[in-house]
N, C-alpha and C. Protein backbone atom coordinates (compact mmCIF):
# COMPACT_ATOMS: atom_id res chain seq x y z
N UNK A 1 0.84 -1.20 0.00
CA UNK A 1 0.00 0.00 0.00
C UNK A 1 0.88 1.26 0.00
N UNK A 2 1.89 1.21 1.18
CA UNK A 2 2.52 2.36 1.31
C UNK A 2 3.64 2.88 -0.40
N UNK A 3 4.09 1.75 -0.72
CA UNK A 3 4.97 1.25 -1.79
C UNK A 3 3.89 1.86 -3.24
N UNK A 4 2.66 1.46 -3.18
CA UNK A 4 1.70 1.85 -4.42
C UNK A 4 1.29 3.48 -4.26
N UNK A 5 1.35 4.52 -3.40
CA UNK A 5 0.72 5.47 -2.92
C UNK A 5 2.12 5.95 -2.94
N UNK A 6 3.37 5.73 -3.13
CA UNK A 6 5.10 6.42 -3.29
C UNK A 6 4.92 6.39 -4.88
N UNK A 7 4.85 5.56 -5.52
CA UNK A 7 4.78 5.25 -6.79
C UNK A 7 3.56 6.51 -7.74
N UNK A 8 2.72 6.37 -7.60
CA UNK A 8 1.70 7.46 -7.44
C UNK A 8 1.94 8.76 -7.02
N UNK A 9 2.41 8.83 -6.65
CA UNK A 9 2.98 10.41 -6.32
C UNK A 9 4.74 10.78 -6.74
N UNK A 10 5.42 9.88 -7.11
CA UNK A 10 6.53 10.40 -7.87
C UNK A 10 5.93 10.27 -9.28
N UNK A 11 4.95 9.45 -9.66
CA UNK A 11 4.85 9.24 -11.12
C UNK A 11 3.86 10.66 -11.33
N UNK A 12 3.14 11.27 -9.89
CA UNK A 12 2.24 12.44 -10.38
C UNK A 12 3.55 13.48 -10.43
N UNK A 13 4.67 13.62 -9.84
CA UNK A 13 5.14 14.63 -9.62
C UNK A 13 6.33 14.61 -10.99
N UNK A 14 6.44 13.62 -11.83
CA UNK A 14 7.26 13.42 -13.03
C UNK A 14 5.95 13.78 -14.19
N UNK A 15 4.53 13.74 -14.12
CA UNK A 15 3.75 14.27 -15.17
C UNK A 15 3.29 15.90 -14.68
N UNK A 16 3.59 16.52 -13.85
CA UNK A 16 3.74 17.63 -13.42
C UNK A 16 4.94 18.45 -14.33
N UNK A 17 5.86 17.72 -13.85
CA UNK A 17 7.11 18.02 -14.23
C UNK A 17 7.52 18.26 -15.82
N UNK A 18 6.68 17.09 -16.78
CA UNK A 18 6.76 16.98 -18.05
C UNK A 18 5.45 18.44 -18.99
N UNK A 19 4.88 18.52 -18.19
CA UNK A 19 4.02 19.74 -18.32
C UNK A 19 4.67 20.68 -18.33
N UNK A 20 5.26 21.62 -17.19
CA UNK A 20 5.85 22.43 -17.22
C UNK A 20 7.05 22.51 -18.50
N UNK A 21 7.63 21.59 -17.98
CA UNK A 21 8.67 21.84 -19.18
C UNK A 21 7.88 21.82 -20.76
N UNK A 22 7.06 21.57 -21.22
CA UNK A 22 6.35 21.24 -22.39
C UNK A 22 5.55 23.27 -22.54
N UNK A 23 5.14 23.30 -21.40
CA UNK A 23 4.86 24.98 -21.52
C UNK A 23 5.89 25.70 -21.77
N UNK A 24 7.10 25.38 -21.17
CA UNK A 24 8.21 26.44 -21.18
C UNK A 24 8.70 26.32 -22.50
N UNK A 25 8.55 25.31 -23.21
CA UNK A 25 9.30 25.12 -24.46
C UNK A 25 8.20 25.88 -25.19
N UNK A 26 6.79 25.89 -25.03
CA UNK A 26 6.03 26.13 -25.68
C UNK A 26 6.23 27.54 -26.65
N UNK A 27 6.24 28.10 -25.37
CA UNK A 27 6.06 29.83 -24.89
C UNK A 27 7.41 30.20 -25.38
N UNK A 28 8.85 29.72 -25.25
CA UNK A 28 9.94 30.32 -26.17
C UNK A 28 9.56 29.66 -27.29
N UNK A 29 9.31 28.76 -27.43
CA UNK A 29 8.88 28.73 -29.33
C UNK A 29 7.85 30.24 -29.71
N UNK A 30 6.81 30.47 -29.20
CA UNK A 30 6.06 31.26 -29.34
C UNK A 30 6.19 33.03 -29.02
N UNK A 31 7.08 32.84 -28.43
CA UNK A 31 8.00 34.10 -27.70
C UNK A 31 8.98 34.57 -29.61
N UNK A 32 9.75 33.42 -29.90
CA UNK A 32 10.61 33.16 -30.71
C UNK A 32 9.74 33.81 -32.35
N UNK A 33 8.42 32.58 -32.19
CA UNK A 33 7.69 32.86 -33.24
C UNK A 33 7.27 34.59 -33.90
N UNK A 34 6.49 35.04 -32.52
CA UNK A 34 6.32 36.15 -32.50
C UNK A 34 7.40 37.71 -32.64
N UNK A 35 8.54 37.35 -32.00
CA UNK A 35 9.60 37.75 -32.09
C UNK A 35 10.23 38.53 -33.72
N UNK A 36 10.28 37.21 -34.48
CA UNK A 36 10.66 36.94 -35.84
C UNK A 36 9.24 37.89 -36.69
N UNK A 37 8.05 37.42 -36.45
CA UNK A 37 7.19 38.29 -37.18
C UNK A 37 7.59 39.76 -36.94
N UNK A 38 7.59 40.19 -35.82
CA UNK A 38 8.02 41.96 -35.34
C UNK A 38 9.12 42.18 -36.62
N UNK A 39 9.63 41.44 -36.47
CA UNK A 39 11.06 41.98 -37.81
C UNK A 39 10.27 42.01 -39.15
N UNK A 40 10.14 41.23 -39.00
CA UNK A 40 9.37 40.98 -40.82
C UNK A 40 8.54 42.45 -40.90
């Protein structure tokens, strides 16, 4: 129990984790994107 409820909460805190980073990449792509249009 204790072993299934550790498991569960590092595996929530590694799809937490994969989020964030997936926004941050997002937003400098989009930062980047936007960026490049201003010049144009």
């Amino acid at each position: 129990m204790f072993l299934n409820k550790y498991f569960l909460l590092s595996f929530g805190q590694v799809i937490i984790y994969q989020l964030n980073l997936a926004w941050s990449t997002n937003f400098l792509y989009f930062f980047k994107f936007f960026s490049i249009n201003d010049y144009s």
